[in-house]
C-alpha atoms as a PDB file:
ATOM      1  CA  UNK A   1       4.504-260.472   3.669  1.00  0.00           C
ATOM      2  CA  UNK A   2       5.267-257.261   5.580  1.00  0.00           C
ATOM      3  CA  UNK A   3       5.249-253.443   3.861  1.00  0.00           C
ATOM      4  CA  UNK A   4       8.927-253.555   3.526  1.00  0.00           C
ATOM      5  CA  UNK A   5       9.115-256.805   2.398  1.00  0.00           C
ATOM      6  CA  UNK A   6       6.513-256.357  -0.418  1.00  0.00           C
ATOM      7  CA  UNK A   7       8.473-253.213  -1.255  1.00  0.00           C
ATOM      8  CA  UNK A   8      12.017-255.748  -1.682  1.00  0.00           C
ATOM      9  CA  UNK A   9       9.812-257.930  -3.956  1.00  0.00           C
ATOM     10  CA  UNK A  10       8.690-255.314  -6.419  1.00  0.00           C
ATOM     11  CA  UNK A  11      12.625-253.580  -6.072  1.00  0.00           C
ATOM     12  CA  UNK A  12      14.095-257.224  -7.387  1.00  0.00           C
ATOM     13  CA  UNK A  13      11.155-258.088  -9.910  1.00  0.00           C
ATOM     14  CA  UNK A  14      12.060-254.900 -11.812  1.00  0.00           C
ATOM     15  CA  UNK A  15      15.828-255.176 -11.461  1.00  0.00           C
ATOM     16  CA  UNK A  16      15.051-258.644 -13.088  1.00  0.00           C
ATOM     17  CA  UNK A  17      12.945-257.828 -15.754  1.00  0.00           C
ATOM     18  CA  UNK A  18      13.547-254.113 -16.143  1.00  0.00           C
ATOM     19  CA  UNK A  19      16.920-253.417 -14.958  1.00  0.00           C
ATOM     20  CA  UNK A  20      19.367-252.951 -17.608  1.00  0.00           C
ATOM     21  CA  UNK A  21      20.869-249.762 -17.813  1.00  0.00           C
ATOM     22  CA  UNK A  22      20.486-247.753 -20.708  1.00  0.00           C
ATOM     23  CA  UNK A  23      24.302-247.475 -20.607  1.00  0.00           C
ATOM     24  CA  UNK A  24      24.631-251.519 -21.076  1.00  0.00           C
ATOM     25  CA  UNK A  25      21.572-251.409 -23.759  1.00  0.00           C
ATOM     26  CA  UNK A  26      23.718-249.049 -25.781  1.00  0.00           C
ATOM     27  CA  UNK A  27      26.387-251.493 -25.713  1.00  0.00           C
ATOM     28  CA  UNK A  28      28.320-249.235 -23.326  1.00  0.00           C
ATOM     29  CA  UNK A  29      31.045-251.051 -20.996  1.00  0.00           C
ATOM     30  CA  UNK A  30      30.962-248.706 -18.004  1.00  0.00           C
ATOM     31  CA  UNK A  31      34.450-248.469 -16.092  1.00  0.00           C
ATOM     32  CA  UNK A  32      36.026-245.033 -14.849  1.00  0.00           C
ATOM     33  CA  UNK A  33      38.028-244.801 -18.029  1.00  0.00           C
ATOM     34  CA  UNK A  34      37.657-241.684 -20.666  1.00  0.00           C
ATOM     35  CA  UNK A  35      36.207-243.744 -23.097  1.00  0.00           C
ATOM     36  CA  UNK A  36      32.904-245.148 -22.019  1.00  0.00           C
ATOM     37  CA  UNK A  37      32.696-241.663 -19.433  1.00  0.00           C
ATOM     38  CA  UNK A  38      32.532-240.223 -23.332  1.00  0.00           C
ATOM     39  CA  UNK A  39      30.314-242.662 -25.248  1.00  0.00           C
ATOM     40  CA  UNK A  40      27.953-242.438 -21.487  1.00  0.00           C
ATOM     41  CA  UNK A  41      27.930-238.421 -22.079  1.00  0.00           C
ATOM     42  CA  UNK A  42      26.778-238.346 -25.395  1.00  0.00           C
ATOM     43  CA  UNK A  43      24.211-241.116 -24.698  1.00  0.00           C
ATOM     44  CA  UNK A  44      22.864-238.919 -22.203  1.00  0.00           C
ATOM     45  CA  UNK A  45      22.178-236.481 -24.691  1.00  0.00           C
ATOM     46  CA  UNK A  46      20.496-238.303 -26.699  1.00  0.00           C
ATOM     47  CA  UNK A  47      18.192-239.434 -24.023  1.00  0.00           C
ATOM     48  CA  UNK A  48      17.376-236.243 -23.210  1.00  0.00           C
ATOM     49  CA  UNK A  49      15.799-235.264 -26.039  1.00  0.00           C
ATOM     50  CA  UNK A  50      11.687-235.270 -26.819  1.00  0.00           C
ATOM     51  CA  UNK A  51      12.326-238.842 -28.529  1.00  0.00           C
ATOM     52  CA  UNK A  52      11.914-242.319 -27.435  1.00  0.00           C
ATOM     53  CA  UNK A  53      14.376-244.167 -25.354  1.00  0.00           C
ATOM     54  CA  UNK A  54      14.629-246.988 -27.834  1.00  0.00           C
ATOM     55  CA  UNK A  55      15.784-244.206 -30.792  1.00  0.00           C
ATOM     56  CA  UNK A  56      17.961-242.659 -28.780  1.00  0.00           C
ATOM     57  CA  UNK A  57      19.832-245.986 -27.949  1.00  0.00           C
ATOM     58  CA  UNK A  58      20.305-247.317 -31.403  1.00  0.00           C
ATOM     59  CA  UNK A  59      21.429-243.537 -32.376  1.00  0.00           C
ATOM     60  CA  UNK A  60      24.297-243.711 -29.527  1.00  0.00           C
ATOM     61  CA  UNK A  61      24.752-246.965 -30.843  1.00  0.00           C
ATOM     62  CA  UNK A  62      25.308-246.029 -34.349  1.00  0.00           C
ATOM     63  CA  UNK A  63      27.888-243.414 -33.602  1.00  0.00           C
ATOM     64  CA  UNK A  64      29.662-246.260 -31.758  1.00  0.00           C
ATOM     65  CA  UNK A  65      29.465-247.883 -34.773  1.00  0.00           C
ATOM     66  CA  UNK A  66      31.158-245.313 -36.780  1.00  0.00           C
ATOM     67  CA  UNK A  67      33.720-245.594 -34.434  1.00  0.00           C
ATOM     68  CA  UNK A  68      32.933-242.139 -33.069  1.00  0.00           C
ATOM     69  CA  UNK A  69      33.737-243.292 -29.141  1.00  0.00           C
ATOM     70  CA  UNK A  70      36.326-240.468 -28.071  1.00  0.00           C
ATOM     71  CA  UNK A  71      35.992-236.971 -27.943  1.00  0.00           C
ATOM     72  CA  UNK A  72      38.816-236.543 -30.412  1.00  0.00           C
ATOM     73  CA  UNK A  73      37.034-239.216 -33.116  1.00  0.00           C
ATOM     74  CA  UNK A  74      33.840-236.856 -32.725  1.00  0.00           C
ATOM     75  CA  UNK A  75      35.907-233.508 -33.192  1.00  0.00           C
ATOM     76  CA  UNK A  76      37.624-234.854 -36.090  1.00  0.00           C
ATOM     77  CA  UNK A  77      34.522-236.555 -37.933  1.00  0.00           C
ATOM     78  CA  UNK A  78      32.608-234.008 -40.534  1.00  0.00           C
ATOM     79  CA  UNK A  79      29.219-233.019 -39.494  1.00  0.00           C
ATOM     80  CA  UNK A  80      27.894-235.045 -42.699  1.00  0.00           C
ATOM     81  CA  UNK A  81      29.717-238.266 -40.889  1.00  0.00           C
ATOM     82  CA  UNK A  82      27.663-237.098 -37.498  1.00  0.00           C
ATOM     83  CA  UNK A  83      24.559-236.630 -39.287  1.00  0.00           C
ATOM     84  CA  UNK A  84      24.863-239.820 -41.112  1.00  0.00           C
ATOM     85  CA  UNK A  85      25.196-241.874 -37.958  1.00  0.00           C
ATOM     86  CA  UNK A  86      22.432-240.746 -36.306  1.00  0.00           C
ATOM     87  CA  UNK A  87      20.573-240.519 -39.222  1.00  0.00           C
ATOM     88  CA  UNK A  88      21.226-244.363 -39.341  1.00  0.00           C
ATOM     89  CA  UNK A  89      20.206-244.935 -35.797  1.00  0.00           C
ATOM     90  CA  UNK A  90      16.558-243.370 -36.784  1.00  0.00           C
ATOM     91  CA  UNK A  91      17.708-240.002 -35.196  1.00  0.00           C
ATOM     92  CA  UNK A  92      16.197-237.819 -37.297  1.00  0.00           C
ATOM     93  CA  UNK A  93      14.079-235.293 -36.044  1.00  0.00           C
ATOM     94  CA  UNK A  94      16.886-233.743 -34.145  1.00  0.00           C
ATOM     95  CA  UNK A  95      19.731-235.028 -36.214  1.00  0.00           C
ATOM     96  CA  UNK A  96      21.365-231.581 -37.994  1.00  0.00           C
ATOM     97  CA  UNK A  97      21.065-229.967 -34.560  1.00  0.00           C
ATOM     98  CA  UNK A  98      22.641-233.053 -32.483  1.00  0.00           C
ATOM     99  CA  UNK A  99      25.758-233.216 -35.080  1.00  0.00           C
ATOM    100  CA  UNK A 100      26.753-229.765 -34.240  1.00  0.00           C
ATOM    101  CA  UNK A 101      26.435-229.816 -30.653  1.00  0.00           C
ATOM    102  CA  UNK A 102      28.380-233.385 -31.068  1.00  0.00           C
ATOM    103  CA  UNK A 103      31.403-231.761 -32.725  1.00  0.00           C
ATOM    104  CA  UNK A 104      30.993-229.007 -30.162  1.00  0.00           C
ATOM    105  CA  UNK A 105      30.706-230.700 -27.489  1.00  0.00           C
ATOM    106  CA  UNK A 106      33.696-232.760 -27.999  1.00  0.00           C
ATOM    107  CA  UNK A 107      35.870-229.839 -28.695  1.00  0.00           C
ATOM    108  CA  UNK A 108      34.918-228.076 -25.879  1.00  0.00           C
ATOM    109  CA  UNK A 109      35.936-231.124 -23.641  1.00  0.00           C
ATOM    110  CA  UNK A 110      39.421-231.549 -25.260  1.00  0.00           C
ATOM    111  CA  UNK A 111      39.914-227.650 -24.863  1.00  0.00           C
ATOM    112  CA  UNK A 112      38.992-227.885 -20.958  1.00  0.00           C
ATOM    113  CA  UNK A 113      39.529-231.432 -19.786  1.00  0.00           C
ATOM    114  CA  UNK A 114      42.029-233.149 -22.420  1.00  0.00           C
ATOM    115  CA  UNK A 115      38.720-235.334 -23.690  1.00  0.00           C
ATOM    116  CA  UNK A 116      38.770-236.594 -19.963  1.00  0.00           C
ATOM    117  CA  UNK A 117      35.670-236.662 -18.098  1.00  0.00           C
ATOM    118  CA  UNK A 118      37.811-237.854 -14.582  1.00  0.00           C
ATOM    119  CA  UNK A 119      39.287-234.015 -14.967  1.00  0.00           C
ATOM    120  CA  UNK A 120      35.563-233.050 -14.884  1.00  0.00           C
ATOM    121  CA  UNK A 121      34.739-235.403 -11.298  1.00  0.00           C
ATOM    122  CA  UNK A 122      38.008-233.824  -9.739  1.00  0.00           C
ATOM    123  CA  UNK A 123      36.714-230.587  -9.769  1.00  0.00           C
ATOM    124  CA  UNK A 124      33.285-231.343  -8.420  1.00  0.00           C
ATOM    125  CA  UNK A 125      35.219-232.871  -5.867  1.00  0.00           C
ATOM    126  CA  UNK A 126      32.062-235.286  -4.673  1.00  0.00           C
ATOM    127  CA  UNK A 127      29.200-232.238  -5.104  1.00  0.00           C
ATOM    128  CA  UNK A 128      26.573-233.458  -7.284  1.00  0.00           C
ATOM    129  CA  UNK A 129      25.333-229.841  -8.334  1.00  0.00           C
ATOM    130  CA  UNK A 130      28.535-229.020  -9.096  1.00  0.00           C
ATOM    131  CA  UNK A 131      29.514-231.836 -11.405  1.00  0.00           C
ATOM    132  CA  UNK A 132      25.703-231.222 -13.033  1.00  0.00           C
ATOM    133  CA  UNK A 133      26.875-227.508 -13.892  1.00  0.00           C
ATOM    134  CA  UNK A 134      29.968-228.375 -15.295  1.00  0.00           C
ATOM    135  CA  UNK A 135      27.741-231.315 -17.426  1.00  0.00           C
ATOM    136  CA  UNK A 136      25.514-228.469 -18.362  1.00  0.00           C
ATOM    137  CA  UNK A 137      28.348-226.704 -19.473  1.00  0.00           C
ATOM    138  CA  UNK A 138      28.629-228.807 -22.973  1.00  0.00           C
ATOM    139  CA  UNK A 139      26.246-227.549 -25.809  1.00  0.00           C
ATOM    140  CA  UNK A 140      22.950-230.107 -26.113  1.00  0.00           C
ATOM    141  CA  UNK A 141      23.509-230.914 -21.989  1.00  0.00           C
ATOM    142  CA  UNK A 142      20.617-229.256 -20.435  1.00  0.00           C
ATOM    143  CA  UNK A 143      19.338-230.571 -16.836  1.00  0.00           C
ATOM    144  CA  UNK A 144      17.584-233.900 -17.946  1.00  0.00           C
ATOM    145  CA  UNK A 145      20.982-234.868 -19.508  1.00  0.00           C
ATOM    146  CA  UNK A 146      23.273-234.457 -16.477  1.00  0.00           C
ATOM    147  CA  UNK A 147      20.328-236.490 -14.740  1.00  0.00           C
ATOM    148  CA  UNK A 148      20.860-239.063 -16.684  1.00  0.00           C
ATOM    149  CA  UNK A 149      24.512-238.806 -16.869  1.00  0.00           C
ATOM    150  CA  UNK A 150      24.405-238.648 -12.606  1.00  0.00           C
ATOM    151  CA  UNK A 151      22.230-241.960 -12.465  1.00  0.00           C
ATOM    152  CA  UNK A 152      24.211-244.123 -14.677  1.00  0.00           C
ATOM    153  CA  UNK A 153      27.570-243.121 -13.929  1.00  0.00           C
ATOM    154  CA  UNK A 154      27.125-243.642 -10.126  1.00  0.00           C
ATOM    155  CA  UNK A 155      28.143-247.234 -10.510  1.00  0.00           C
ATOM    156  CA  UNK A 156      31.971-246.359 -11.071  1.00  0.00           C
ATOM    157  CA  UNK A 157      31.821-242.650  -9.486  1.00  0.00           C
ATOM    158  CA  UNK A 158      30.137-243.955  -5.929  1.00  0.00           C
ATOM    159  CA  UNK A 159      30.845-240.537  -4.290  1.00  0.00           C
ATOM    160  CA  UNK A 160      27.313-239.411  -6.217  1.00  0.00           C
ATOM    161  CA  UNK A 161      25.400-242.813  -5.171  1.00  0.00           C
ATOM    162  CA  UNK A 162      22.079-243.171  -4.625  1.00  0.00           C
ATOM    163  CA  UNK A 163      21.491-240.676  -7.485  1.00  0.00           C
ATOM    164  CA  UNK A 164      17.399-241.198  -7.763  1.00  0.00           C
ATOM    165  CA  UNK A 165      16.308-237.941  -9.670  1.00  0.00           C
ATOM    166  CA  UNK A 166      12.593-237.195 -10.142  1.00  0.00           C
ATOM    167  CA  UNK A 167      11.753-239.387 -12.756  1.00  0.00           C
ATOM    168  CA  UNK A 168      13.357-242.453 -11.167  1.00  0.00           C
ATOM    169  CA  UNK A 169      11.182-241.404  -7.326  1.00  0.00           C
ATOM    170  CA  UNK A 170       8.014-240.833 -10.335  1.00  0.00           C
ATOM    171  CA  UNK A 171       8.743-244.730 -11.635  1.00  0.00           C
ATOM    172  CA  UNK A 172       9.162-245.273  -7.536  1.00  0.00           C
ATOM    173  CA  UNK A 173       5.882-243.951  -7.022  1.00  0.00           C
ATOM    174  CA  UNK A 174       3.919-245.804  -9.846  1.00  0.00           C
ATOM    175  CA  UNK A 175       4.583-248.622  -8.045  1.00  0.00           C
ATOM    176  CA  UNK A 176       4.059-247.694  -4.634  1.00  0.00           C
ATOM    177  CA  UNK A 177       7.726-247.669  -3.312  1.00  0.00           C
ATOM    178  CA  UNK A 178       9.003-245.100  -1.407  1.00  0.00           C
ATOM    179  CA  UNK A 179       9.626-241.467  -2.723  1.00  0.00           C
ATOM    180  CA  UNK A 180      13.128-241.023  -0.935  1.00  0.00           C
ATOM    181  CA  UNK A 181      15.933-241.693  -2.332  1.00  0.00           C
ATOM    182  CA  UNK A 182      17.709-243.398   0.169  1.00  0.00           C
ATOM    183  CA  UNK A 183      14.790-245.299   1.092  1.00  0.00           C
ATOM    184  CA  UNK A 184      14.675-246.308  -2.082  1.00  0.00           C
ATOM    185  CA  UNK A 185      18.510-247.251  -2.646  1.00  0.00           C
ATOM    186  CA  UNK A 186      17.966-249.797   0.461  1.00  0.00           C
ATOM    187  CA  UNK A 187      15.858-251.755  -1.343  1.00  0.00           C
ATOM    188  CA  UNK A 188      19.004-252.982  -3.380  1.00  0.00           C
ATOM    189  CA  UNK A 189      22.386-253.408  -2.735  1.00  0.00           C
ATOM    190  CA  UNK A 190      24.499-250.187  -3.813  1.00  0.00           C
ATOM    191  CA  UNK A 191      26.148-252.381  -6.865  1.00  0.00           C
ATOM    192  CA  UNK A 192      22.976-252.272  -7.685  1.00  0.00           C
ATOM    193  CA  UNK A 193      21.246-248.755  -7.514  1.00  0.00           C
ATOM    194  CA  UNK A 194      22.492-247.672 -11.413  1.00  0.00           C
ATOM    195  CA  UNK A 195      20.723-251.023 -12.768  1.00  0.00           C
ATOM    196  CA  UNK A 196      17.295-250.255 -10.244  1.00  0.00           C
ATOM    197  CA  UNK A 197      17.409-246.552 -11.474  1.00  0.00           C
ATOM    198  CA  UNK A 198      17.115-247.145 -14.783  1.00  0.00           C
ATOM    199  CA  UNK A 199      13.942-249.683 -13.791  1.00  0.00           C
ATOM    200  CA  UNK A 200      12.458-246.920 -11.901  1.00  0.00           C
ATOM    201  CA  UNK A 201      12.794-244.390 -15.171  1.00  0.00           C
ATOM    202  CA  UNK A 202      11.161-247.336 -17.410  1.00  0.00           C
ATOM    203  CA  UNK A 203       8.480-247.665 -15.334  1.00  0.00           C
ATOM    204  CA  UNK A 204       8.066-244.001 -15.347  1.00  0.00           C
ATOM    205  CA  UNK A 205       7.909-243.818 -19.124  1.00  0.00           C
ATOM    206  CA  UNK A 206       6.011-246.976 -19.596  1.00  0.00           C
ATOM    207  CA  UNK A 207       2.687-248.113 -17.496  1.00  0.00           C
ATOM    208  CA  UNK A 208       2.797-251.723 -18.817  1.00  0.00           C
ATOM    209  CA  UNK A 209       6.199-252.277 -16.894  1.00  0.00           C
ATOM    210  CA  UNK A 210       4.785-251.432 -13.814  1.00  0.00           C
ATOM    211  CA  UNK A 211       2.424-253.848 -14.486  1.00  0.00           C
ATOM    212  CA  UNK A 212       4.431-256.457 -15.576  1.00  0.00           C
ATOM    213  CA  UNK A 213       6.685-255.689 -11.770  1.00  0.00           C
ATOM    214  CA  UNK A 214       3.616-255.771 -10.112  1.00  0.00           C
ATOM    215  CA  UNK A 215       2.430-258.979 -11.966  1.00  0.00           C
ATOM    216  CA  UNK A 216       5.933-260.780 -11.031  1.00  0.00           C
ATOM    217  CA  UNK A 217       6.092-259.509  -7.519  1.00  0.00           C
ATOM    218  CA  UNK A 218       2.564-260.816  -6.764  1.00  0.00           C
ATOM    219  CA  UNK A 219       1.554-257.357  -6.095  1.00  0.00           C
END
């Protein structure tokens, strides 16, 4: 098997075994509508934080739950109701914090974008560092959060696709596929690249699924 086409077989083992995004894992139904552009925002919060991916996905999808899902339904909850849900989702260590920067948060995007993320692409007009700002902009959004927000939302905002940050070229990289990110992207078709970045990121995290790639690729 040639370089590139060893390279193909570990890109389509981990989209097979690994590639779910953390979006879809959160029960998350991504479309360019302000409602899962929300729920994907505060998910990407929660991933951002020192805590495991797996916490941080039941939390998001205990606020779901509570049928906080719109900016307006997170404004309007108490911070006891906030607390609570993640509290429920096993989001504890950061849980007081993460309720107020919720009900911030939310406020602050019905003040400047009437709850609507779309306003928020419009402006960046295409520029990635631009639309990270503005992400940065809402209280408990620091840089690892518009990462995150960048790589799964590329699927329905294509104007910011391949988004491969450094932890997805680090995931790259433990299993010796290319560090560039459009290198990288042509491994898999560009329906594809949210599902293979969130691979790449597990496989950063977690050394026994780059094993378990390798193992199925025949690496």
């Amino acid at each position: 098997m040639s370089p590139r086409g060893g390279q193909r077989a570990l890109a389509h083992a981990l989209l097979e075994r690994h590639g779910e995004t953390f979006a879809a894992q959160s029960g998350i139904r991504m479309g360019n509508t302000p409602q899962p552009l929300y729920q994907l925002l505060v998910l990407a919060g929660l991933l951002s934080a020192r805590i495991r991916a797996s916490v941080a996905v039941a939390a998001a999808r205990a606020l779901f739950d509570a049928g906080l899902r719109t900016p307006r339904r997170m404004a309007g909850a108490t911070w006891q109701q906030r607390v609570d849900a993640l509290g429920e989702g096993g989001y504890r260590r950061y849980d007081e914090r993460t309720a107020t920067q919720l009900g911030d948060g939310a406020t602050l995007l019905l003040d400047t974008y009437g709850g609507d993320l779309r306003r928020m692409r419009e402006a960046a007009d295409g520029d990635a560092t631009a639309l990270r700002r503005a992400l940065q902009e809402i209280p408990g959004m620091g840089p690892a959060g518009s990462h995150i927000f960048l790589r799964e939302v590329q699927g329905v905002w294509p104007e910011f696709a391949p988004y491969l940050d450094a932890k997805a070229v680090q995931g790259a990289e433990r299993l010796g596929l290319p560090g560039e990110s459009r290198q990288l992207a042509g491994l898999v078709g560009p329906d594809r690249t949210a599902a293979f970045a969130s691979g790449l990121v597990r496989a950063a995290l977690d050394r026994s699924v780059v094993e378990d790639v390798r193992t199925a690729a025949g690496a």
